[in-house]
C-alpha atoms as a PDB file:
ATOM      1  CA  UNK A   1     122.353 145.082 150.516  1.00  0.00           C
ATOM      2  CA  UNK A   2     123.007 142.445 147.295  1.00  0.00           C
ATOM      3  CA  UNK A   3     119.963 140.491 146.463  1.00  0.00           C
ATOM      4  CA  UNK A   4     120.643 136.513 145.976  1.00  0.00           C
ATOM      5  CA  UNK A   5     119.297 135.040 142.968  1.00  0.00           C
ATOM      6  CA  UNK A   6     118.434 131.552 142.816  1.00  0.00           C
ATOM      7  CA  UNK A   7     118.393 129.807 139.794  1.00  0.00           C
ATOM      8  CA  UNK A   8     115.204 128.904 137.899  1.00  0.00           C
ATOM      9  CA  UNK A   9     114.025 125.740 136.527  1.00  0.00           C
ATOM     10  CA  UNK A  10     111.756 126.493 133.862  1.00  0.00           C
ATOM     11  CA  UNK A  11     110.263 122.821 132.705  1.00  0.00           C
ATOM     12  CA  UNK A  12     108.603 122.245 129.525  1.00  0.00           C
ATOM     13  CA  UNK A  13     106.651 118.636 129.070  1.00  0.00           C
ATOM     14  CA  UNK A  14     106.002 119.112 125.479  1.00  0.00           C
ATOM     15  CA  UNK A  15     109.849 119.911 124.948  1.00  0.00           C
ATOM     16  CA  UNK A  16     111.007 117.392 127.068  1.00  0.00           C
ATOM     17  CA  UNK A  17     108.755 114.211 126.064  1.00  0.00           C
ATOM     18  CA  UNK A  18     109.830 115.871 122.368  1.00  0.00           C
ATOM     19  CA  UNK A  19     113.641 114.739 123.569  1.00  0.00           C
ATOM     20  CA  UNK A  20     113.092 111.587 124.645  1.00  0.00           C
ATOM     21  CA  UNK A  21     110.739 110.643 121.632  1.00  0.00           C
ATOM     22  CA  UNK A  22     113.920 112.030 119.131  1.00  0.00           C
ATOM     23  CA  UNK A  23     116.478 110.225 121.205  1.00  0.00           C
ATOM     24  CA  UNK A  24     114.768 106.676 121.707  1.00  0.00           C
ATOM     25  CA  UNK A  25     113.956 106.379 117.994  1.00  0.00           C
ATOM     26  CA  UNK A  26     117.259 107.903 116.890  1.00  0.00           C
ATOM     27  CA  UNK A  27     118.935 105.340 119.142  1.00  0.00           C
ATOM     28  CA  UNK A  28     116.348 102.601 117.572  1.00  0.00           C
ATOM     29  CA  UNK A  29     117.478 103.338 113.935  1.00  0.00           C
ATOM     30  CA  UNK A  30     120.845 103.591 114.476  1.00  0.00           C
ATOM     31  CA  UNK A  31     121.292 100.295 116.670  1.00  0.00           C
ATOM     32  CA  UNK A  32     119.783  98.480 114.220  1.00  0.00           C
ATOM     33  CA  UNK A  33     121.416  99.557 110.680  1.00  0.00           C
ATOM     34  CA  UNK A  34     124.504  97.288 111.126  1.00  0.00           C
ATOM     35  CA  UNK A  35     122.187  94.244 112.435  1.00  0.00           C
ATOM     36  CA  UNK A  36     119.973  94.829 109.283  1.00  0.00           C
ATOM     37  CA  UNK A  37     122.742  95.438 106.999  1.00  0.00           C
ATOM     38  CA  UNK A  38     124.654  91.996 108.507  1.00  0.00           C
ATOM     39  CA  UNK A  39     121.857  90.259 107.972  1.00  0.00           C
ATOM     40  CA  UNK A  40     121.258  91.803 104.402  1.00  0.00           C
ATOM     41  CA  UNK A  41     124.736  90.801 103.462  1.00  0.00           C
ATOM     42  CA  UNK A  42     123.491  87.075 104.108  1.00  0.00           C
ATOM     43  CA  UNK A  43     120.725  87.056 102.104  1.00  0.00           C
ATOM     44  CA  UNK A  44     119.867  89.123  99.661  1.00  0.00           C
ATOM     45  CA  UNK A  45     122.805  89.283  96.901  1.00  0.00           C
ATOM     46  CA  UNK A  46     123.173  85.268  96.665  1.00  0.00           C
ATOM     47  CA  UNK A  47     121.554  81.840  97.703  1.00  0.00           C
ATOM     48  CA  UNK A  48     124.369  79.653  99.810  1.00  0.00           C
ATOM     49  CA  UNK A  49     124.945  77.658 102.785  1.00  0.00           C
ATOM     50  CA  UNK A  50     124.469  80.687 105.545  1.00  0.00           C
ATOM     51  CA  UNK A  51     125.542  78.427 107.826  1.00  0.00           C
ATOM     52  CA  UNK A  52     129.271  78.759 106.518  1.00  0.00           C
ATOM     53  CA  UNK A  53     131.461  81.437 107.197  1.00  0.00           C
ATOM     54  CA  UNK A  54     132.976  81.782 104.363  1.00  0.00           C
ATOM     55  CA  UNK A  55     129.736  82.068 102.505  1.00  0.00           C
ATOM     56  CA  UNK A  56     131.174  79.575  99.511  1.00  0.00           C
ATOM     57  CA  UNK A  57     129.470  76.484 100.287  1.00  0.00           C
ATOM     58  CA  UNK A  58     126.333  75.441  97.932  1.00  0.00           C
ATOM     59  CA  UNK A  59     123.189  75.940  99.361  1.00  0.00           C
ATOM     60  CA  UNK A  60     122.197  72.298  99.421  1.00  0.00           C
ATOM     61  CA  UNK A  61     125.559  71.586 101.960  1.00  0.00           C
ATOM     62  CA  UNK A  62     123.019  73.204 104.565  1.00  0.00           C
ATOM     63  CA  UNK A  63     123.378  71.251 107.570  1.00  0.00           C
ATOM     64  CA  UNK A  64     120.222  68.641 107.994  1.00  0.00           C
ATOM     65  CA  UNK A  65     119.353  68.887 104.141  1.00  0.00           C
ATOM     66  CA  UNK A  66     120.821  66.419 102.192  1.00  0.00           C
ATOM     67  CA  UNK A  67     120.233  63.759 105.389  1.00  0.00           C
ATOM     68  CA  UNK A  68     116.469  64.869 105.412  1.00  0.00           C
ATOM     69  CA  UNK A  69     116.192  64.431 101.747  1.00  0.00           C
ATOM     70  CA  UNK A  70     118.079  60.589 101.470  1.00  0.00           C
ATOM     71  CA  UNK A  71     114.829  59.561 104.391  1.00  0.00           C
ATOM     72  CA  UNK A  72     112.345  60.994 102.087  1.00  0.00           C
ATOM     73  CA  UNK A  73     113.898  59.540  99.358  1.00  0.00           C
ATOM     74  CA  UNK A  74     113.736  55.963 101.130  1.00  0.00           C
ATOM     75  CA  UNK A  75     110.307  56.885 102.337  1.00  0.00           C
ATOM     76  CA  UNK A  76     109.051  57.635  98.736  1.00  0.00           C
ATOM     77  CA  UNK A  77     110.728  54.058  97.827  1.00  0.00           C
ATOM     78  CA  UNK A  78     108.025  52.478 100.372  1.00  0.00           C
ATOM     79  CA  UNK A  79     105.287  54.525  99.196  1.00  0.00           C
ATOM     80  CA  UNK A  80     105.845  52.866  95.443  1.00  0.00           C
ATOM     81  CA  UNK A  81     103.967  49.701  96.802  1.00  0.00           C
ATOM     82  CA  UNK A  82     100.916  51.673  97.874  1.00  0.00           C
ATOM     83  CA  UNK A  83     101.406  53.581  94.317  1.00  0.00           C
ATOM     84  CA  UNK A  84     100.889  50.342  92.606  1.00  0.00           C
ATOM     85  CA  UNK A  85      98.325  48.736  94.870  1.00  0.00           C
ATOM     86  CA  UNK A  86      95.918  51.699  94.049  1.00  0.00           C
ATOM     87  CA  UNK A  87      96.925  52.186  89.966  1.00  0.00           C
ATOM     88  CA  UNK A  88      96.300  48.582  90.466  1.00  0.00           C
ATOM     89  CA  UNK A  89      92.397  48.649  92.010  1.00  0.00           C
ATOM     90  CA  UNK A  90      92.109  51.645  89.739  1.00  0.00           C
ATOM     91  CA  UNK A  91      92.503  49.337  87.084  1.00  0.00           C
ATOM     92  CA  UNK A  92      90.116  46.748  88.440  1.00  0.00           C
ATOM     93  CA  UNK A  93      87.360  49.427  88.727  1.00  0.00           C
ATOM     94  CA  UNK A  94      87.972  51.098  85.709  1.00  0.00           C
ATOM     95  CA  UNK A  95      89.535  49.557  82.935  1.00  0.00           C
ATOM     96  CA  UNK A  96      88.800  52.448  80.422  1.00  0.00           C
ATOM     97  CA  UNK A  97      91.008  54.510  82.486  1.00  0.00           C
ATOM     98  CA  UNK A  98      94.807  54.160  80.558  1.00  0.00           C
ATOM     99  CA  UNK A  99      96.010  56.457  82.951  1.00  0.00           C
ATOM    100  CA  UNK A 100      96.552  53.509  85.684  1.00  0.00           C
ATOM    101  CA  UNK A 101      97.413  50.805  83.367  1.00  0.00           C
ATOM    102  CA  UNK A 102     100.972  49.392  84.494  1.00  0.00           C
ATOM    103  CA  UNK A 103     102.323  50.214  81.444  1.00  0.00           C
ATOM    104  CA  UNK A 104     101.703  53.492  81.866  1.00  0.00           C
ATOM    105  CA  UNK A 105     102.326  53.980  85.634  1.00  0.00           C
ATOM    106  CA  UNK A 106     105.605  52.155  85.210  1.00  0.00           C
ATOM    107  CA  UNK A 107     107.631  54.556  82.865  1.00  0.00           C
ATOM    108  CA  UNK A 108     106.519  57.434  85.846  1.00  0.00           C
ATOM    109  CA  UNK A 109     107.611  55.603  89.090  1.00  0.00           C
ATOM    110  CA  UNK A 110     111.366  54.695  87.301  1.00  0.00           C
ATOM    111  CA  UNK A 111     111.331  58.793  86.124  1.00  0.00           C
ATOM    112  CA  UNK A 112     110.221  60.248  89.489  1.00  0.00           C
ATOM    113  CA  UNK A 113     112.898  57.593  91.473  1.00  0.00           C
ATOM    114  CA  UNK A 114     115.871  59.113  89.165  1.00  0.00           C
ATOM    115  CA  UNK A 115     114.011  62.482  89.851  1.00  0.00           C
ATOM    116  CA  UNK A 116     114.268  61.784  93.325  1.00  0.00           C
ATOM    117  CA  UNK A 117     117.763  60.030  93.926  1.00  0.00           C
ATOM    118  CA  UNK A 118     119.198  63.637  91.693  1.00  0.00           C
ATOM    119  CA  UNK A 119     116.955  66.079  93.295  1.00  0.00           C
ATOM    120  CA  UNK A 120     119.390  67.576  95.243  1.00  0.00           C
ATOM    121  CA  UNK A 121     122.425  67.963  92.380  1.00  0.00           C
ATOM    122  CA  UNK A 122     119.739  69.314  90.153  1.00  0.00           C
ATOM    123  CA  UNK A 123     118.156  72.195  92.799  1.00  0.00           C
ATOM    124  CA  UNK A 124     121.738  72.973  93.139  1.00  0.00           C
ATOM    125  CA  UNK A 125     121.862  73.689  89.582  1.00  0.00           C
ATOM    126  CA  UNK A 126     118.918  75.821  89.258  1.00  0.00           C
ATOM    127  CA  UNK A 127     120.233  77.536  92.541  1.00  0.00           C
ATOM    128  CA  UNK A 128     123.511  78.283  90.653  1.00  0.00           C
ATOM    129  CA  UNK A 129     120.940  79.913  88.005  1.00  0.00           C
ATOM    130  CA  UNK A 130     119.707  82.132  90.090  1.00  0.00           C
ATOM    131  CA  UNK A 131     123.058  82.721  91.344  1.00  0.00           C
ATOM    132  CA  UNK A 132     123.958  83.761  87.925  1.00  0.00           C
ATOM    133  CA  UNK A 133     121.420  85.958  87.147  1.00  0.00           C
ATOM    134  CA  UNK A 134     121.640  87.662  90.031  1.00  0.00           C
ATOM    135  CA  UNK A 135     125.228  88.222  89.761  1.00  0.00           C
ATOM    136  CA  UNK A 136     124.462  89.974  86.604  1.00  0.00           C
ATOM    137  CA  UNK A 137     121.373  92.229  87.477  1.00  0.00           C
ATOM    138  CA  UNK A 138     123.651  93.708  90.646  1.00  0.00           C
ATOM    139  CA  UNK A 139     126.438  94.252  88.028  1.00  0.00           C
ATOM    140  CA  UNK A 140     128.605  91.948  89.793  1.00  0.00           C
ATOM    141  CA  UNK A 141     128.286  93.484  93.045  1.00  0.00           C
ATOM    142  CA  UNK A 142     128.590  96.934  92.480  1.00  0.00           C
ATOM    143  CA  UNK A 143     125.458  97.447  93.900  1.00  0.00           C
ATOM    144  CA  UNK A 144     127.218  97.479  97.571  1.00  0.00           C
ATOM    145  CA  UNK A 145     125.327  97.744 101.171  1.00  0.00           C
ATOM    146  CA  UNK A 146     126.057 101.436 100.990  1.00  0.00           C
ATOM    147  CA  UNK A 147     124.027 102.092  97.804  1.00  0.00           C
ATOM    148  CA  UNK A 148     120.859 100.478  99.335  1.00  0.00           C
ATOM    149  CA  UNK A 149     117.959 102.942  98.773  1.00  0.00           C
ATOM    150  CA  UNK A 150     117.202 102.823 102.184  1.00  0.00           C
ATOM    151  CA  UNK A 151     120.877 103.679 103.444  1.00  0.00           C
ATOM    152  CA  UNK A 152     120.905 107.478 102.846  1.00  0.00           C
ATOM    153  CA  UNK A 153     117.856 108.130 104.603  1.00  0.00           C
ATOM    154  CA  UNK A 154     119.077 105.996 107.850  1.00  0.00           C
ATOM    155  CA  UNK A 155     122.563 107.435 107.594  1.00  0.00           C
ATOM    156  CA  UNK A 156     124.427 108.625 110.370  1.00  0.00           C
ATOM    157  CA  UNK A 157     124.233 112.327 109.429  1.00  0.00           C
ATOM    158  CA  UNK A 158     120.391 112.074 108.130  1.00  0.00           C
ATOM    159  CA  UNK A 159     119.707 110.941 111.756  1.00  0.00           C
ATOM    160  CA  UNK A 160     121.535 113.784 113.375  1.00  0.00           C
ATOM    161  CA  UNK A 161     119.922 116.357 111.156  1.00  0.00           C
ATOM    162  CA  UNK A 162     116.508 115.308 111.689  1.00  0.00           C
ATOM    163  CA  UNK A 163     117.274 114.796 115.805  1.00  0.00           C
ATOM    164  CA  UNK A 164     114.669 117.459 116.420  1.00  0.00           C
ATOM    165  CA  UNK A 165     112.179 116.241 114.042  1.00  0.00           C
ATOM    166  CA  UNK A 166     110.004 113.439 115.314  1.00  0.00           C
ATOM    167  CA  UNK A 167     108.140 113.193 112.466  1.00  0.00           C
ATOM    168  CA  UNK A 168     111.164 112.628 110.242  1.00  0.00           C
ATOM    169  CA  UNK A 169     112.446 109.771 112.907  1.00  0.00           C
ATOM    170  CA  UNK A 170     108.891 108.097 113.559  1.00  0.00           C
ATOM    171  CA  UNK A 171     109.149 107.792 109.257  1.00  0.00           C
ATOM    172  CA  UNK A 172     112.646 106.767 109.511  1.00  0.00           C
ATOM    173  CA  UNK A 173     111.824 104.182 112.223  1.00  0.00           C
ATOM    174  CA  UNK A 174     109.066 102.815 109.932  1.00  0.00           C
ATOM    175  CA  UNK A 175     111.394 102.403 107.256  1.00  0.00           C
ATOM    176  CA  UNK A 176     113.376 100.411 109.576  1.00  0.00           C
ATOM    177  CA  UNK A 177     110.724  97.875 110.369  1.00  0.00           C
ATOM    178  CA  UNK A 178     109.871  97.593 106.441  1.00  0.00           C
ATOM    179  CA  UNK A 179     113.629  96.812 106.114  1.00  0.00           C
ATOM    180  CA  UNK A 180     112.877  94.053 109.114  1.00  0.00           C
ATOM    181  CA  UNK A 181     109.770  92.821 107.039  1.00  0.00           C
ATOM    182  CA  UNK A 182     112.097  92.446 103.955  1.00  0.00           C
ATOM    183  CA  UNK A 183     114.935  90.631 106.004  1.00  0.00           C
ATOM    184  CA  UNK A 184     112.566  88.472 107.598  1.00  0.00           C
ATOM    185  CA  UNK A 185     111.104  87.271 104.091  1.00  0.00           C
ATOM    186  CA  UNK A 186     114.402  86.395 103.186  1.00  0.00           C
ATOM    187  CA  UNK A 187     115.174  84.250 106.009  1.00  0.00           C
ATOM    188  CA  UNK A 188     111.543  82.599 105.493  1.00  0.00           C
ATOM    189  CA  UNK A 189     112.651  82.022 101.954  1.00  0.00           C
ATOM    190  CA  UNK A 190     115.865  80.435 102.942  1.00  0.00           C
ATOM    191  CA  UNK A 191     114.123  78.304 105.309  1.00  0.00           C
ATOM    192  CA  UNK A 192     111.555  77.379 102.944  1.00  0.00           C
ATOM    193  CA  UNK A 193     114.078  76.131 100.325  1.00  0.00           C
ATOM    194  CA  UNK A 194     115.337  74.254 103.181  1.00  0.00           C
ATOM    195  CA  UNK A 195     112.210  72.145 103.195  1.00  0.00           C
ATOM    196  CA  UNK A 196     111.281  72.066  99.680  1.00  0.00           C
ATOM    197  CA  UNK A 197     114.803  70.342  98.474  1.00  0.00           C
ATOM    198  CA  UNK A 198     114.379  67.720 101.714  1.00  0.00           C
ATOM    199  CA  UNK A 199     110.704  67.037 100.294  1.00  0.00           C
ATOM    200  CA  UNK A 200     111.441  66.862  96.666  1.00  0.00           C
ATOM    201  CA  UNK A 201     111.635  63.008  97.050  1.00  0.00           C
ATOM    202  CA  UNK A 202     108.077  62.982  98.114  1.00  0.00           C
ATOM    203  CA  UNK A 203     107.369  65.156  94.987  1.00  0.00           C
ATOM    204  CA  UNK A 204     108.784  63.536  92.147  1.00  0.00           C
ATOM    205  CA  UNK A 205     106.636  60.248  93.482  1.00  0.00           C
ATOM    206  CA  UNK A 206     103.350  62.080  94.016  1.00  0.00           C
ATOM    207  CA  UNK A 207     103.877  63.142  89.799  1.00  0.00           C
ATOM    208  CA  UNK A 208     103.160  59.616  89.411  1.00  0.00           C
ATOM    209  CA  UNK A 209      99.371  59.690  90.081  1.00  0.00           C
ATOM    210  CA  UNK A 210      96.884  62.010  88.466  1.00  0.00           C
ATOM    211  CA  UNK A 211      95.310  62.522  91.937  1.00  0.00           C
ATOM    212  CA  UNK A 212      98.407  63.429  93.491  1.00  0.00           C
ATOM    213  CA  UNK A 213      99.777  65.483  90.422  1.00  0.00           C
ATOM    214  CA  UNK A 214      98.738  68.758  91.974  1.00  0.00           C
ATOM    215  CA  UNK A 215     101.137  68.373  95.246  1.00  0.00           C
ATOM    216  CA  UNK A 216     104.157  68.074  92.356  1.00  0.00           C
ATOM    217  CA  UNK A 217     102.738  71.096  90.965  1.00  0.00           C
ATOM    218  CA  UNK A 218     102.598  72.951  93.846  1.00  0.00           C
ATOM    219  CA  UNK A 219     105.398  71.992  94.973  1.00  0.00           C
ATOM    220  CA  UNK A 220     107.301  72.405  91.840  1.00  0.00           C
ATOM    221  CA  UNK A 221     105.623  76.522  91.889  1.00  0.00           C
ATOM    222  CA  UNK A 222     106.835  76.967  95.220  1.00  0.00           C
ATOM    223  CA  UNK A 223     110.284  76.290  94.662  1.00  0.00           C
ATOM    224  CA  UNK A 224     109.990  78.853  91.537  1.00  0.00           C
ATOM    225  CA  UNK A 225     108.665  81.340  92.849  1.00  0.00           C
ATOM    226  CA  UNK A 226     110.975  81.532  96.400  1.00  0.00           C
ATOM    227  CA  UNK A 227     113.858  80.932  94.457  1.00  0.00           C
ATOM    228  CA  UNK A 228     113.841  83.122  91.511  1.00  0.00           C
ATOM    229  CA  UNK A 229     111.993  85.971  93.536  1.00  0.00           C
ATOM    230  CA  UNK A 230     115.928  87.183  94.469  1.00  0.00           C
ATOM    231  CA  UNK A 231     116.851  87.731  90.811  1.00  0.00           C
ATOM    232  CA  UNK A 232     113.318  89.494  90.493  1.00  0.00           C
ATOM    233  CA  UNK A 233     114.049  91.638  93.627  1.00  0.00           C
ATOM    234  CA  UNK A 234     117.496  92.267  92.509  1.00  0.00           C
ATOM    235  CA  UNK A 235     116.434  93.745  89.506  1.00  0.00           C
ATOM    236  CA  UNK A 236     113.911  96.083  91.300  1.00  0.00           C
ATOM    237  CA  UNK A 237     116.870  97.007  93.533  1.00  0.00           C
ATOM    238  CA  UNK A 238     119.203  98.123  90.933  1.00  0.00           C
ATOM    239  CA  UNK A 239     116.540 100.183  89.026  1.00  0.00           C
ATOM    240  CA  UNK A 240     116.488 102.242  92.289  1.00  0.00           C
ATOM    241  CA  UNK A 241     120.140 102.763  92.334  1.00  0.00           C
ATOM    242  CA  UNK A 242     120.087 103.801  88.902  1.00  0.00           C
ATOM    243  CA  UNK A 243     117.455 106.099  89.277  1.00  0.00           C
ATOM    244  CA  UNK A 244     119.560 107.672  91.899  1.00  0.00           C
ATOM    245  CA  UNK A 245     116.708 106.891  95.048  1.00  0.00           C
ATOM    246  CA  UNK A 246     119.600 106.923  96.573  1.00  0.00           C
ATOM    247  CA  UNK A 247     120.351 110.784  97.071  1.00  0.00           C
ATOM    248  CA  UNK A 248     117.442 111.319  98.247  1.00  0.00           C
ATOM    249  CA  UNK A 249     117.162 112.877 101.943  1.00  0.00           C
ATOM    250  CA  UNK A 250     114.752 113.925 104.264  1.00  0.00           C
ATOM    251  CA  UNK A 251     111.017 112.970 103.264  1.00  0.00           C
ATOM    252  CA  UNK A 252     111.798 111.953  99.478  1.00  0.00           C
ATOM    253  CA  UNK A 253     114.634 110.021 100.587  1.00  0.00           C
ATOM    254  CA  UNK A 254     112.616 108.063 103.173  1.00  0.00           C
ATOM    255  CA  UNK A 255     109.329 107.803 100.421  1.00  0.00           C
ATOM    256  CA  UNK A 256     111.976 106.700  97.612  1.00  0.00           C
ATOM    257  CA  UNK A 257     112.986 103.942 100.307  1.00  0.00           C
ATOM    258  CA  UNK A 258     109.449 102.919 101.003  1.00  0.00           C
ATOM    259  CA  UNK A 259     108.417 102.499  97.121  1.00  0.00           C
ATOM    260  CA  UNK A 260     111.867 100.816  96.433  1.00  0.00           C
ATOM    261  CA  UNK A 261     111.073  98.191  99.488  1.00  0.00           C
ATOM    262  CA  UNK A 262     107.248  97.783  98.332  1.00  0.00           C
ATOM    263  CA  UNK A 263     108.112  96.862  94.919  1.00  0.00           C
ATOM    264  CA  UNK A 264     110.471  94.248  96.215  1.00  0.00           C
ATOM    265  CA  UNK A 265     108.075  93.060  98.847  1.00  0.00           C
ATOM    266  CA  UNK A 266     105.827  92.453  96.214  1.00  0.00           C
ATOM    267  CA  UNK A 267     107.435  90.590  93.922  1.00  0.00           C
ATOM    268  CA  UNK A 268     106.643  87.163  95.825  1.00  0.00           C
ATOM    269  CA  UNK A 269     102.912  87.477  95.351  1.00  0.00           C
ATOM    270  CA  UNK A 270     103.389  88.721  91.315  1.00  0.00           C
ATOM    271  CA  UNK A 271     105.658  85.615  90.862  1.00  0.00           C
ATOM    272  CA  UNK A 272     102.873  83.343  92.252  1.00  0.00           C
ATOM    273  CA  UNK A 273     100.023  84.936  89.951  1.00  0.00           C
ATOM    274  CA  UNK A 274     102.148  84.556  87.262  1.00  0.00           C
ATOM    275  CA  UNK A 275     102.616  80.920  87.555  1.00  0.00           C
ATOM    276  CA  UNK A 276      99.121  80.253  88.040  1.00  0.00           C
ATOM    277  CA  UNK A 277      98.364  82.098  85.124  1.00  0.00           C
ATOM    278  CA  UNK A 278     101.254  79.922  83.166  1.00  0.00           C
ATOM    279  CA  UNK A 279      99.506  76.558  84.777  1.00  0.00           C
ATOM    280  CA  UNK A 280      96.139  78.085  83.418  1.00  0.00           C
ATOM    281  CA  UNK A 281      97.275  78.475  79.662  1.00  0.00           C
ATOM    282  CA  UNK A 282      99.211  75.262  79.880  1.00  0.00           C
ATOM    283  CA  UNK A 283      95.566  73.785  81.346  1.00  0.00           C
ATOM    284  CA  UNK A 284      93.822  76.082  78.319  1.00  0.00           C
ATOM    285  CA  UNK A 285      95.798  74.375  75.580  1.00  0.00           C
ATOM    286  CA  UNK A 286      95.852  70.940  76.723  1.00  0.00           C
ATOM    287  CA  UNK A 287      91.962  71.414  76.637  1.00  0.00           C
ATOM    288  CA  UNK A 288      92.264  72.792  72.912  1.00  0.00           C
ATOM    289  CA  UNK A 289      94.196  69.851  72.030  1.00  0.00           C
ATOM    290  CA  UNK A 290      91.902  67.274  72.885  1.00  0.00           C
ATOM    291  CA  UNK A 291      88.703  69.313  71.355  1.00  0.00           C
ATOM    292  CA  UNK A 292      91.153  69.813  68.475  1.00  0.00           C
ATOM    293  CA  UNK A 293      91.718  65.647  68.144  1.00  0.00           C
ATOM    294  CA  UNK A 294      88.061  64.958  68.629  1.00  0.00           C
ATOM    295  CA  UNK A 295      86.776  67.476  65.623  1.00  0.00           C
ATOM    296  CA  UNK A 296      89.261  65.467  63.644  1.00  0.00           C
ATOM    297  CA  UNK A 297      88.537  62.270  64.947  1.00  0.00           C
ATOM    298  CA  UNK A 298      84.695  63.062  64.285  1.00  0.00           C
ATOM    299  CA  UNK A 299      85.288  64.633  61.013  1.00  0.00           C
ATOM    300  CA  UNK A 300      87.581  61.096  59.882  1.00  0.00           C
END
């Protein structure tokens, strides 16, 4: 008499919670290289209206700019009576104090108004800098998308080779949120050049005042630093692709990623120390000066 055999179902947890571990994060990386690499296209080779299609218009056609800065502009105009009521008590209280005579103050308010009514034209300009310079460092844009350090590793065929190593996904998926980190300083920096070109009214009129010299300063380092920062990151970029971080796969593709997106994450923060150490000598040597005038002046 034939025996019936039944098929068997042999389950295995670890195997299967090892499948759908490899397939969510391979279906995480891959769904989100063309969103990361759209977005990358937007920001990272050049600084322009992102708004337009076409990606031709200047940067300072951004819709809401140029109407934001013309009412700080007017606003700035009204704070010019406050700006002379105080130089004026200051003056009262303390006459030693040249810094707040009229004829001092006066020169200041008619520089920081043509400061202010050209702001814009003249952001634009140092945006087309930038533009320049970066231009240049990616070699006019040979370095493509595709030669990204952080391409190779999050290819199609890297993913499919690794689809039974978690390990190699959970490090490509972390490479994908570092990639997230990097696109989402970019659209930070975009939207803080937004604001600093609509306020640079207010800071051409607080240069005016000692007291409120600082907030020009400030904002005068801010708009250095997240401007600029793209040629710097750039520049860190194409050293990678010249090194060839590209053909890297595996582990040393995805650690050749990582470095190449740490150095670029932290050029922001070395581009801020540096101009506070540039505001520091500039401090140093204004402070030699005057010791320097007053041994003379003594010695006289």
């Amino acid at each position: 008499m034939a025996t019936i055999s039944f098929p068997s179902f042999d389950l295995h947890p670890l195997s299967l919670l090892n499948h759908l571990i490899s397939g969510t994060l391979s279906s995480f990386v891959g769904s989100s290289r063309s969103s990361l690499n759209a977005a990358l296209q937007t920001y990272l080779f050049r600084t322009y209206d992102a708004t337009d299609p076409s990606h031709r218009l200047p940067f300072t056609e951004t819709p809401g700019v140029a109407s934001l800065n013309h009412l700080l502009l007017a606003a700035a105009g009204a704070l010019l009576v406050g700006v002379f009521l105080y130089s004026s008590l200051r003056t009262v209280t303390s006459a030693s104090d040249a810094r707040h005579h009229l004829q001092a103050v006066l020169p200041r308010v008619l520089v920081a108004l043509t400061l202010g009514v050209v702001s814009l034209p003249l952001i634009q300009q140092a945006i087309n800098l930038n533009n320049a310079l970066s231009a240049v460092v990616a070699g006019g844009g040979s370095v493509s998308l595709a030669e990204l350090p952080w391409e190779s590793p999050l290819s199609g065929s890297a993913l499919q080779s690794a689809s039974t190593n978690v390990f190699l996904l959970l490090f490509a998926a972390a490479l994908v949120i570092a990639v997230v980190i990097l696109v989402l300083a970019y659209v930070i920096r975009y939207t803080l050049l937004a604001v600093l070109c609509a306020a640079a009214p207010l800071a051409a009129i607080a240069w005016v005042l000692p007291e409120t010299r600082g907030f020009s300063r400030q904002w005068l380092r801010l708009l250095v630093v997240a401007l600029f920062m793209q040629f710097v990151q750039l520049l860190v970029l194409r050293s990678a692709v010249a090194l060839a971080f590209t053909r890297g796969h595996g582990v040393i593709g995805i650690l050749y990623a990582f470095a190449a997106l740490y150095l670029m994450l932290r050029v922001p923060g070395a581009l801020n120390v540096a101009s506070h150490y540039g505001a520091s000598a500039e401090s140093a040597g204004r402070r030699w000066a005057r010791a320097a005038r007053r041994l003379a002046a003594t010695e006289l």
